[in-house]
PDB file of N, CA and C in Angstrom:
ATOM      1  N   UNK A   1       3.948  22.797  -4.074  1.00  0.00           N
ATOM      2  CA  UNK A   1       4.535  24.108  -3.928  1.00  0.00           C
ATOM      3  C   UNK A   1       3.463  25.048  -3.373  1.00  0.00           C
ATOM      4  N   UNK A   2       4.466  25.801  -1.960  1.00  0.00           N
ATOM      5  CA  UNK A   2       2.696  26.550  -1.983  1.00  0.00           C
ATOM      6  C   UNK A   2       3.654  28.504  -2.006  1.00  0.00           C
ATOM      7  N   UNK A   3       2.567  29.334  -2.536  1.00  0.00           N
ATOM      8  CA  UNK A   3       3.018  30.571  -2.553  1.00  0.00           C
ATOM      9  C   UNK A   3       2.130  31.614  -1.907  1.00  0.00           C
ATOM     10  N   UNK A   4       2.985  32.640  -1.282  1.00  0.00           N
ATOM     11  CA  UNK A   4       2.616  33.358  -0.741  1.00  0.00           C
ATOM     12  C   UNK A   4       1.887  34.809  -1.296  1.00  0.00           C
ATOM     13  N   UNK A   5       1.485  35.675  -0.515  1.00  0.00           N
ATOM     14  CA  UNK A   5       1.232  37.151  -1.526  1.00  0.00           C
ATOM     15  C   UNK A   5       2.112  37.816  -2.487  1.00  0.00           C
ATOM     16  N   UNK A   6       3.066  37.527  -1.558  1.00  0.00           N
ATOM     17  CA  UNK A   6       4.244  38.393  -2.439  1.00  0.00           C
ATOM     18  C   UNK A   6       5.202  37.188  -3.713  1.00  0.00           C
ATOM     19  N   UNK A   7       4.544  36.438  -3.758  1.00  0.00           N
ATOM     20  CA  UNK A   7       4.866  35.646  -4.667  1.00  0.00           C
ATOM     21  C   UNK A   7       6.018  34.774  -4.192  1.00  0.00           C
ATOM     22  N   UNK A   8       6.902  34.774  -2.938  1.00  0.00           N
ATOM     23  CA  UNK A   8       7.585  33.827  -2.552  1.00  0.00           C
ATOM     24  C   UNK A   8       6.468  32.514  -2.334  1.00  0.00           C
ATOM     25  N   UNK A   9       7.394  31.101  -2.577  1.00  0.00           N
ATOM     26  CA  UNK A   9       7.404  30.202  -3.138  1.00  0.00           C
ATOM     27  C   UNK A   9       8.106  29.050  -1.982  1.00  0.00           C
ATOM     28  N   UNK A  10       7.699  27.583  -1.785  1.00  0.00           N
ATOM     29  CA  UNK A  10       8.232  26.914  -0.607  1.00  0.00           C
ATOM     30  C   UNK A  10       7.626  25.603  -1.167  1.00  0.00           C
ATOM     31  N   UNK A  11       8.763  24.388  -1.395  1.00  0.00           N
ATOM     32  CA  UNK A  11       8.146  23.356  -1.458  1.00  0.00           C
ATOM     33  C   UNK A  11       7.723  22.594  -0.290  1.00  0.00           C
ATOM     34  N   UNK A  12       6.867  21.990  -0.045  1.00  0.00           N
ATOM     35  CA  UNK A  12       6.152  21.290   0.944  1.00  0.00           C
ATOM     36  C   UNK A  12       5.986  20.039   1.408  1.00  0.00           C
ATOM     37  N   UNK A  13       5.726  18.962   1.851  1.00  0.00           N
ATOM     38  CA  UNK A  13       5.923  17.856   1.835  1.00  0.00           C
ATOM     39  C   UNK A  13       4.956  17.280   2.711  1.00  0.00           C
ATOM     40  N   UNK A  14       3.366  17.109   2.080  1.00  0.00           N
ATOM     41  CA  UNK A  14       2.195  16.936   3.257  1.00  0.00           C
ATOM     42  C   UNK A  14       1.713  15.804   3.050  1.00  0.00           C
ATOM     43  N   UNK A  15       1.059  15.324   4.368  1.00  0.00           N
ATOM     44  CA  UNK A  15       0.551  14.023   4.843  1.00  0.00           C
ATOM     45  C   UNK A  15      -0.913  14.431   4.295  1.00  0.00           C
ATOM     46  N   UNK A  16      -1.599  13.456   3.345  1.00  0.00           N
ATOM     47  CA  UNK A  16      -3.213  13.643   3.014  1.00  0.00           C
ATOM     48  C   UNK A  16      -4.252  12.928   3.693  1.00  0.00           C
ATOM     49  N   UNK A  17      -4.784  13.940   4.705  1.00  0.00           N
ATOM     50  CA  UNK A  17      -5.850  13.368   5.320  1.00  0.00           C
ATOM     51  C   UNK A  17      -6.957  13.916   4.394  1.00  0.00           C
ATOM     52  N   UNK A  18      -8.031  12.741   3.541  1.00  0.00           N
ATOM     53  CA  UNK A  18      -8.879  12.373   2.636  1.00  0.00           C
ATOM     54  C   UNK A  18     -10.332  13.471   3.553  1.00  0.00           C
ATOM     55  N   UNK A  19     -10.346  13.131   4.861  1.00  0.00           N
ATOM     56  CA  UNK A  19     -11.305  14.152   5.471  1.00  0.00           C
ATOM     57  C   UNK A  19     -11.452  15.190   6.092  1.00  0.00           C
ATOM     58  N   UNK A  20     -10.131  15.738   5.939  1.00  0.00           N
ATOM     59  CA  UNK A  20      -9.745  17.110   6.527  1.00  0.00           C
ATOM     60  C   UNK A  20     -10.279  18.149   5.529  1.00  0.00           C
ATOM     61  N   UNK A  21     -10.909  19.245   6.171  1.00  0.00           N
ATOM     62  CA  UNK A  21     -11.369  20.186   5.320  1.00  0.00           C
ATOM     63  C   UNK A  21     -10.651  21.558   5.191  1.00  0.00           C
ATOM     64  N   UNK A  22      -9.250  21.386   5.739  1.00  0.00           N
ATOM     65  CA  UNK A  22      -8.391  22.415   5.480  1.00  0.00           C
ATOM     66  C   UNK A  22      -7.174  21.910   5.309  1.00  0.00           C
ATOM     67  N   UNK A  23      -6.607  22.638   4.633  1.00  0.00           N
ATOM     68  CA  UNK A  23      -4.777  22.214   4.775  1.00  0.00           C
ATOM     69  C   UNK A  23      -4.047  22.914   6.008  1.00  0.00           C
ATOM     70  N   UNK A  24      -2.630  22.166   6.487  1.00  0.00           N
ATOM     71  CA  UNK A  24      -2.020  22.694   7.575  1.00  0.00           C
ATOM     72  C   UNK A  24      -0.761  23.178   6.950  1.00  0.00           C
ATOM     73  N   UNK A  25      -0.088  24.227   7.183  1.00  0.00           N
ATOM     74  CA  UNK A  25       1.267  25.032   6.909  1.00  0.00           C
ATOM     75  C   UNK A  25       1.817  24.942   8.153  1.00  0.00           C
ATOM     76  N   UNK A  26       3.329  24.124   8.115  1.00  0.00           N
ATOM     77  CA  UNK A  26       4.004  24.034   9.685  1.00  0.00           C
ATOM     78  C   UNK A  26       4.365  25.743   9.534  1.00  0.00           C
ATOM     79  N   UNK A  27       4.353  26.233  10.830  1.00  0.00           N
ATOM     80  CA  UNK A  27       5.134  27.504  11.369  1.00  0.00           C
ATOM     81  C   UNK A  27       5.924  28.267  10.388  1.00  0.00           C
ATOM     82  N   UNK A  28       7.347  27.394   9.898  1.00  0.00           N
ATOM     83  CA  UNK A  28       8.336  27.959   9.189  1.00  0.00           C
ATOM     84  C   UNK A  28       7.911  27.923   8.180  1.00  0.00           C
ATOM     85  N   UNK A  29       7.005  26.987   7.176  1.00  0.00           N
ATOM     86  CA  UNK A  29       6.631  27.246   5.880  1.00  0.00           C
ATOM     87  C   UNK A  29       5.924  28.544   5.890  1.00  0.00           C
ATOM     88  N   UNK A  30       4.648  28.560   6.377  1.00  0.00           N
ATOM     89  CA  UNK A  30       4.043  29.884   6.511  1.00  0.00           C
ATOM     90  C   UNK A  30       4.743  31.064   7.068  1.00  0.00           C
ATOM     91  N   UNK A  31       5.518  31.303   7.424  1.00  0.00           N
ATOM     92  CA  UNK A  31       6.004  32.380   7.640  1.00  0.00           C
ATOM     93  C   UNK A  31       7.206  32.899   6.750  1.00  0.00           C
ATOM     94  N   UNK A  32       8.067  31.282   6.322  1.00  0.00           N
ATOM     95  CA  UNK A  32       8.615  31.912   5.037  1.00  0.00           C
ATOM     96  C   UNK A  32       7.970  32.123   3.989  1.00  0.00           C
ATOM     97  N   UNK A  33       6.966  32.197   3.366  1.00  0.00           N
ATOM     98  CA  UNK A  33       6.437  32.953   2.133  1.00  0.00           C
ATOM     99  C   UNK A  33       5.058  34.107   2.698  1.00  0.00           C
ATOM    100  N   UNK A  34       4.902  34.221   3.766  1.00  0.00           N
ATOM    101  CA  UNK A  34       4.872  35.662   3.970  1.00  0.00           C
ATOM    102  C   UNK A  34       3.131  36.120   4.489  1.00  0.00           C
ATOM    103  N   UNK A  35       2.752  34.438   4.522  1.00  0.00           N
ATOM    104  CA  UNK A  35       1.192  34.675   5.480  1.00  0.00           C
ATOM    105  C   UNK A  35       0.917  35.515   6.461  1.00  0.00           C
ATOM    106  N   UNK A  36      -0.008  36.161   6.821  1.00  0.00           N
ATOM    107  CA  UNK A  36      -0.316  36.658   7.631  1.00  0.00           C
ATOM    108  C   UNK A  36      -1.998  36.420   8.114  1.00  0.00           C
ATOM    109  N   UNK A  37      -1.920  35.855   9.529  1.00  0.00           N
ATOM    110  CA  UNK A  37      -3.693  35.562  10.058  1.00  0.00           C
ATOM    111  C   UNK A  37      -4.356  36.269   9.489  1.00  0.00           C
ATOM    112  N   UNK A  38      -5.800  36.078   9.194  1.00  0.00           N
ATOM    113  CA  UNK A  38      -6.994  36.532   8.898  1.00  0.00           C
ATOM    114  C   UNK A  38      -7.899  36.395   9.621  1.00  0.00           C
ATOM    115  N   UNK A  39      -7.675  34.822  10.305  1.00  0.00           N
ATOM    116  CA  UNK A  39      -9.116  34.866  11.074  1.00  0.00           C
ATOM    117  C   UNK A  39      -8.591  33.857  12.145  1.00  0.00           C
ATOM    118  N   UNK A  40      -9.257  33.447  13.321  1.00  0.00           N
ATOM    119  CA  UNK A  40      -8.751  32.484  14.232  1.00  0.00           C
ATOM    120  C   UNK A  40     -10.079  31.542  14.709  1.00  0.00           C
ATOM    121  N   UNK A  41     -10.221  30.372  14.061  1.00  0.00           N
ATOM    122  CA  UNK A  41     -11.084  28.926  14.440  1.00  0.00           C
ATOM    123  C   UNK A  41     -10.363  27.945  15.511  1.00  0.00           C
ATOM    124  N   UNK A  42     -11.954  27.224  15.690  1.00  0.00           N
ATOM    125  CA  UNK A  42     -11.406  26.315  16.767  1.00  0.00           C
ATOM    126  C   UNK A  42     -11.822  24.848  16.048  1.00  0.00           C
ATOM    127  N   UNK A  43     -10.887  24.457  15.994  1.00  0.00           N
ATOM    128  CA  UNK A  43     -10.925  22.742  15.234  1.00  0.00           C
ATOM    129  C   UNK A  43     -10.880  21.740  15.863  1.00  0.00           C
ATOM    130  N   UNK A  44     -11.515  20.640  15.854  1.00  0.00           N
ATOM    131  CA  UNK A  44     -11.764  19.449  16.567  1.00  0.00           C
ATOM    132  C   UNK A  44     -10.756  18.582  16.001  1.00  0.00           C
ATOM    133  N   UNK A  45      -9.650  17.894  16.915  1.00  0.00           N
ATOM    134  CA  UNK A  45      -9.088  16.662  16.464  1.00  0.00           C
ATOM    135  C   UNK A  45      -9.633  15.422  16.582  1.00  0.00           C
ATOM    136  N   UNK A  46      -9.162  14.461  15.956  1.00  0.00           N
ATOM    137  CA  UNK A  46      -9.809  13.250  15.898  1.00  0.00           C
ATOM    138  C   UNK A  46      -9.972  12.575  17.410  1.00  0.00           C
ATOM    139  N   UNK A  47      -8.884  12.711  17.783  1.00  0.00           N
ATOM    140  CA  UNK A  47      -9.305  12.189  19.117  1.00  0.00           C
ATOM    141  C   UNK A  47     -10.380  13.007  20.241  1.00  0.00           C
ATOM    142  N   UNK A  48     -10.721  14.010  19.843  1.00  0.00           N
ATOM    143  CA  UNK A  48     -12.226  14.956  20.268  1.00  0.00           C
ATOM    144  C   UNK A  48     -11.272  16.466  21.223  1.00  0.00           C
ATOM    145  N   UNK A  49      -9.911  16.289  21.055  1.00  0.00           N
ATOM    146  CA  UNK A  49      -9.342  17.718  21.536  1.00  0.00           C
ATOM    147  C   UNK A  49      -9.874  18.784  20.844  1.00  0.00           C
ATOM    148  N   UNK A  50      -9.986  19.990  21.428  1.00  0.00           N
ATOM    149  CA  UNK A  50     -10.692  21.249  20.525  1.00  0.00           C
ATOM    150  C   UNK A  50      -8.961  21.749  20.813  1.00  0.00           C
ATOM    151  N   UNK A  51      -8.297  22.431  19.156  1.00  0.00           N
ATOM    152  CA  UNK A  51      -7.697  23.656  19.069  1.00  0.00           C
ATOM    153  C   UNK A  51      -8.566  24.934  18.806  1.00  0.00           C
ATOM    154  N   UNK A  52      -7.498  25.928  18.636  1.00  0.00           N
ATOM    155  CA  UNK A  52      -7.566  27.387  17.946  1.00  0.00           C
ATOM    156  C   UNK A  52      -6.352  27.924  17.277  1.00  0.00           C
ATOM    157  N   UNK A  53      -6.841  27.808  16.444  1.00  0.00           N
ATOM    158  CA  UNK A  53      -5.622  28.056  15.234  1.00  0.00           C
ATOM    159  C   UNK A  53      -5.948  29.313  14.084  1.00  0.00           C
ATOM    160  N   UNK A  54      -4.613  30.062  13.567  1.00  0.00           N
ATOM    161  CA  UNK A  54      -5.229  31.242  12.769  1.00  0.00           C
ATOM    162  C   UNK A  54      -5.209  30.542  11.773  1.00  0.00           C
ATOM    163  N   UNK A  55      -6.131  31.352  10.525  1.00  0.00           N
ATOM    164  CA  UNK A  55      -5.946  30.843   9.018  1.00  0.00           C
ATOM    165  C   UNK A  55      -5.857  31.821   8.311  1.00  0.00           C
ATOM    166  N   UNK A  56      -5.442  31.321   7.112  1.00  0.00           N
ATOM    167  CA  UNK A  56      -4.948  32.519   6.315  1.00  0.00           C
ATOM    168  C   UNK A  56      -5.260  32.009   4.594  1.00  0.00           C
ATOM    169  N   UNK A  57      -4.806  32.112   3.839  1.00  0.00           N
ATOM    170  CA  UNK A  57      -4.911  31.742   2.413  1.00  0.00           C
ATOM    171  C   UNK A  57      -3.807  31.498   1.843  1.00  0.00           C
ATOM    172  N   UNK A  58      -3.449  30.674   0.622  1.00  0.00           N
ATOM    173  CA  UNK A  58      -2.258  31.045  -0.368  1.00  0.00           C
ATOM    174  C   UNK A  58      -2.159  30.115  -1.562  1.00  0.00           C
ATOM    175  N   UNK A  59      -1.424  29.963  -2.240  1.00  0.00           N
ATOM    176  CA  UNK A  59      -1.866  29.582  -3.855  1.00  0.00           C
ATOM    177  C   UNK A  59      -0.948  28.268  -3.445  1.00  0.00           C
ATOM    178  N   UNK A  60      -1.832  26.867  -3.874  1.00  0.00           N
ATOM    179  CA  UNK A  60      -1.376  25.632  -3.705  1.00  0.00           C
ATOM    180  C   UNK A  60      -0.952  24.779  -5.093  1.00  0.00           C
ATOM    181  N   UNK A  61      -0.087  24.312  -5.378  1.00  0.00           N
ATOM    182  CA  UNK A  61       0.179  23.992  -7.069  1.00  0.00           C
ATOM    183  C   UNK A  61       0.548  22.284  -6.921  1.00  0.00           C
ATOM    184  N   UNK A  62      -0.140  21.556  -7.296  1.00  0.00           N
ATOM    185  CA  UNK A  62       0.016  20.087  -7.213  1.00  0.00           C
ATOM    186  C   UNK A  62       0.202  19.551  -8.648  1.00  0.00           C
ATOM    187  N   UNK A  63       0.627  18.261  -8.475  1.00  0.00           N
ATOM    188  CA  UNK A  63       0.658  17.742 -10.466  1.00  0.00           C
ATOM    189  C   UNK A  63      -0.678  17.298 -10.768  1.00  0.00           C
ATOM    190  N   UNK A  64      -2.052  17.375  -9.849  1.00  0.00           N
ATOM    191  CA  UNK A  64      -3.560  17.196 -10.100  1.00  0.00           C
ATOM    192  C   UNK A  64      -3.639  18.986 -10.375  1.00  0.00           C
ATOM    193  N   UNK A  65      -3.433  19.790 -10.207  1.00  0.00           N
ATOM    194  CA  UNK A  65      -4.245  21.145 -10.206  1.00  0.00           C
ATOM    195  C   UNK A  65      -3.540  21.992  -9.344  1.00  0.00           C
ATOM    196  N   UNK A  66      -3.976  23.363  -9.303  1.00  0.00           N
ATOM    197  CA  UNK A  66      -3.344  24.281  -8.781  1.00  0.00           C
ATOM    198  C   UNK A  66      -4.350  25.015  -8.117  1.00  0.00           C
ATOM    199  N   UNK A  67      -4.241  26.079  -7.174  1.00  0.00           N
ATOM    200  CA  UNK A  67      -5.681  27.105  -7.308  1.00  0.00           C
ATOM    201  C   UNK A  67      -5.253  27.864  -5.511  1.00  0.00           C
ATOM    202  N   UNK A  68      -6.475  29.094  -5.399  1.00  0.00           N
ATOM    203  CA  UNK A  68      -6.350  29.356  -4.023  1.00  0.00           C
ATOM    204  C   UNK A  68      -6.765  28.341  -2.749  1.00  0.00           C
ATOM    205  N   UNK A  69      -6.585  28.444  -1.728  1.00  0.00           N
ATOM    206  CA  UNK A  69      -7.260  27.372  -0.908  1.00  0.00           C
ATOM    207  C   UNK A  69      -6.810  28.337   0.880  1.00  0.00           C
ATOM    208  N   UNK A  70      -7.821  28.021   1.256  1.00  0.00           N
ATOM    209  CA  UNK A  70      -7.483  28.182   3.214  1.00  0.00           C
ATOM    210  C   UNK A  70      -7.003  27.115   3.890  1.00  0.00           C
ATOM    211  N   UNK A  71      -5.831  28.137   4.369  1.00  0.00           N
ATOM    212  CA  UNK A  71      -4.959  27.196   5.496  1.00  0.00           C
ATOM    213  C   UNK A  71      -4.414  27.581   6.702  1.00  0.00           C
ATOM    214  N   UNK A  72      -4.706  26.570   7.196  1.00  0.00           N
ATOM    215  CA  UNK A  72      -4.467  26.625   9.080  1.00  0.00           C
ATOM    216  C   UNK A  72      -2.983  26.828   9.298  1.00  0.00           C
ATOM    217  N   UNK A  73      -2.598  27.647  10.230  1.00  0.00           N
ATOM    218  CA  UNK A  73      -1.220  28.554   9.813  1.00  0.00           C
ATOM    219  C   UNK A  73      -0.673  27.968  11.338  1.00  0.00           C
ATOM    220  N   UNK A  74      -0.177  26.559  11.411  1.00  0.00           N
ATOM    221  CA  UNK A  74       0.547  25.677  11.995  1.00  0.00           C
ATOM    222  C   UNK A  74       1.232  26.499  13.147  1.00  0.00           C
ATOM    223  N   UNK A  75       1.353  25.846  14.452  1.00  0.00           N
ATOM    224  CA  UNK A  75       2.146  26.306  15.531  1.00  0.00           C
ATOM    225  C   UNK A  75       3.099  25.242  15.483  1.00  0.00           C
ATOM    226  N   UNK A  76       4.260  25.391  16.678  1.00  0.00           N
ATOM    227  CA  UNK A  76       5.381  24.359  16.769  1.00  0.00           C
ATOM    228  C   UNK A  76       4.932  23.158  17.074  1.00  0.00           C
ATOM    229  N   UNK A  77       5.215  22.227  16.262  1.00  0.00           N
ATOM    230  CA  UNK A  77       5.117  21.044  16.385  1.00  0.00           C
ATOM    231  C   UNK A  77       3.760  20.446  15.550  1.00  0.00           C
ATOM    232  N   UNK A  78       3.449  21.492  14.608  1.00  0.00           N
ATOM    233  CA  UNK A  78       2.187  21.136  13.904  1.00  0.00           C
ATOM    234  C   UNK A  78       2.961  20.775  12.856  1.00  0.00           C
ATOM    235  N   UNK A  79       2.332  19.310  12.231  1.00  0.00           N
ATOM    236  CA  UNK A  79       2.804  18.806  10.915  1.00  0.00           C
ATOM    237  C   UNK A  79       2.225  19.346   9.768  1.00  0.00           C
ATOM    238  N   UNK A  80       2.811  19.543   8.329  1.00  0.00           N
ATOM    239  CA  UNK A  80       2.131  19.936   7.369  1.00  0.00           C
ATOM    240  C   UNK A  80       0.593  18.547   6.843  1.00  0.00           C
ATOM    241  N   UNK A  81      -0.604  18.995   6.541  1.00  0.00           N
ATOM    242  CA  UNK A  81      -2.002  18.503   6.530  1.00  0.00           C
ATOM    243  C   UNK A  81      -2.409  18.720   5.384  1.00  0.00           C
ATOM    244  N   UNK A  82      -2.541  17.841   4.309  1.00  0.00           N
ATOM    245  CA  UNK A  82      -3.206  18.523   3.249  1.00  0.00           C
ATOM    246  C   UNK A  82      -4.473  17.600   2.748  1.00  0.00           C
ATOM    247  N   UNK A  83      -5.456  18.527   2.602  1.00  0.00           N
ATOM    248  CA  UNK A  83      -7.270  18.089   2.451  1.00  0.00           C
ATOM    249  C   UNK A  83      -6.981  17.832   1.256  1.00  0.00           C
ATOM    250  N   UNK A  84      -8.175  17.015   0.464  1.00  0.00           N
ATOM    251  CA  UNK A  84      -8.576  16.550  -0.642  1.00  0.00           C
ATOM    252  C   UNK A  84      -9.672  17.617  -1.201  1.00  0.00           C
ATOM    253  N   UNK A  85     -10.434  18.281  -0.359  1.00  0.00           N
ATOM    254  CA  UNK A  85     -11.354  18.688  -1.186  1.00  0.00           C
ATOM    255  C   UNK A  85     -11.658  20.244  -1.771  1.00  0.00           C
ATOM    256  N   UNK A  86     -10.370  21.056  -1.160  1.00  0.00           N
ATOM    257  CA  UNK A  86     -10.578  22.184  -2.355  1.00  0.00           C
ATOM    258  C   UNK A  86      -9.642  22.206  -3.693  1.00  0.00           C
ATOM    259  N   UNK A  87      -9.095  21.233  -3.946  1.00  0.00           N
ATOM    260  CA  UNK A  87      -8.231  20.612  -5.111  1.00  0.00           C
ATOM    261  C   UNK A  87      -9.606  19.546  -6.053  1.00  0.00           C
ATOM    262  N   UNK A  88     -10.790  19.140  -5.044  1.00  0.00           N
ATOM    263  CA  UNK A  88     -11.263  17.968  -6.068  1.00  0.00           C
ATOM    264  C   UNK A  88     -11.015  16.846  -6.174  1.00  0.00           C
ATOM    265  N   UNK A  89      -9.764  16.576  -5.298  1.00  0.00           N
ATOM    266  CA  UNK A  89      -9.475  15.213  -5.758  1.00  0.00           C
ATOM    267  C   UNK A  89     -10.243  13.878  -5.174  1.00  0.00           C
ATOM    268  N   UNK A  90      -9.344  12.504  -5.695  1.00  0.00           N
ATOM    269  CA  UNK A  90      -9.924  11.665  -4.951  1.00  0.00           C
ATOM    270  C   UNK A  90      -8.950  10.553  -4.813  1.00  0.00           C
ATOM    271  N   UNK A  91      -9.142   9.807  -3.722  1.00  0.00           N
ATOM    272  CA  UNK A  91      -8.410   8.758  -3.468  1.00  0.00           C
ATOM    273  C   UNK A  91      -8.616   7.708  -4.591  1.00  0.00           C
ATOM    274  N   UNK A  92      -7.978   7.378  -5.489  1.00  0.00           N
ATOM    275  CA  UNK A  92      -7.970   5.704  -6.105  1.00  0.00           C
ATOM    276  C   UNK A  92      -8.102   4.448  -5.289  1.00  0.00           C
TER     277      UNK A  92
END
């Protein structure tokens, strides 16, 4: 579940890449609970493409933990991305 400022709320359904150091919000998730850019990075994909993407923040709630975390605020056709490491976790 991830939530926004205003406390709207959106369940999610993300692919865990173990070495990604941010999470991804597709388009419509982030915009239905009410993100707004903060800042705009340029991220390297695996295959060595450079994006630029805005990020923003919002409260992430998993059945491991809950907490704030930064996230890359998805354009069309961006899949939801979710990192391992501002949650802590770890692969078994």
């Amino acid at each position: 579940m991830v939530t926004g400022p205003s406390g709207t709320s959106r369940a999610v359904r993300f692919m865990v890449d173990s070495g990604a150091k941010y999470s991804l919000l597709p388009l419509a998730d982030w915009r239905a609970i009410g993100l707004a850019p903060k800042r705009r990075l340029t991220f390297a994909l695996a295959h060595g493409t450079l994006i630029d993407r805005d990020v923003s923040e919002c409260h992430i709630a998993l059945p491991q933990g809950e907490g704030h975390t930064p996230v890359i605020l998805g354009e069309a056709g961006d899949e939801a991305l979710r990192t391992l490491q501002p949650a802590r976790l770890l692969l078994a």
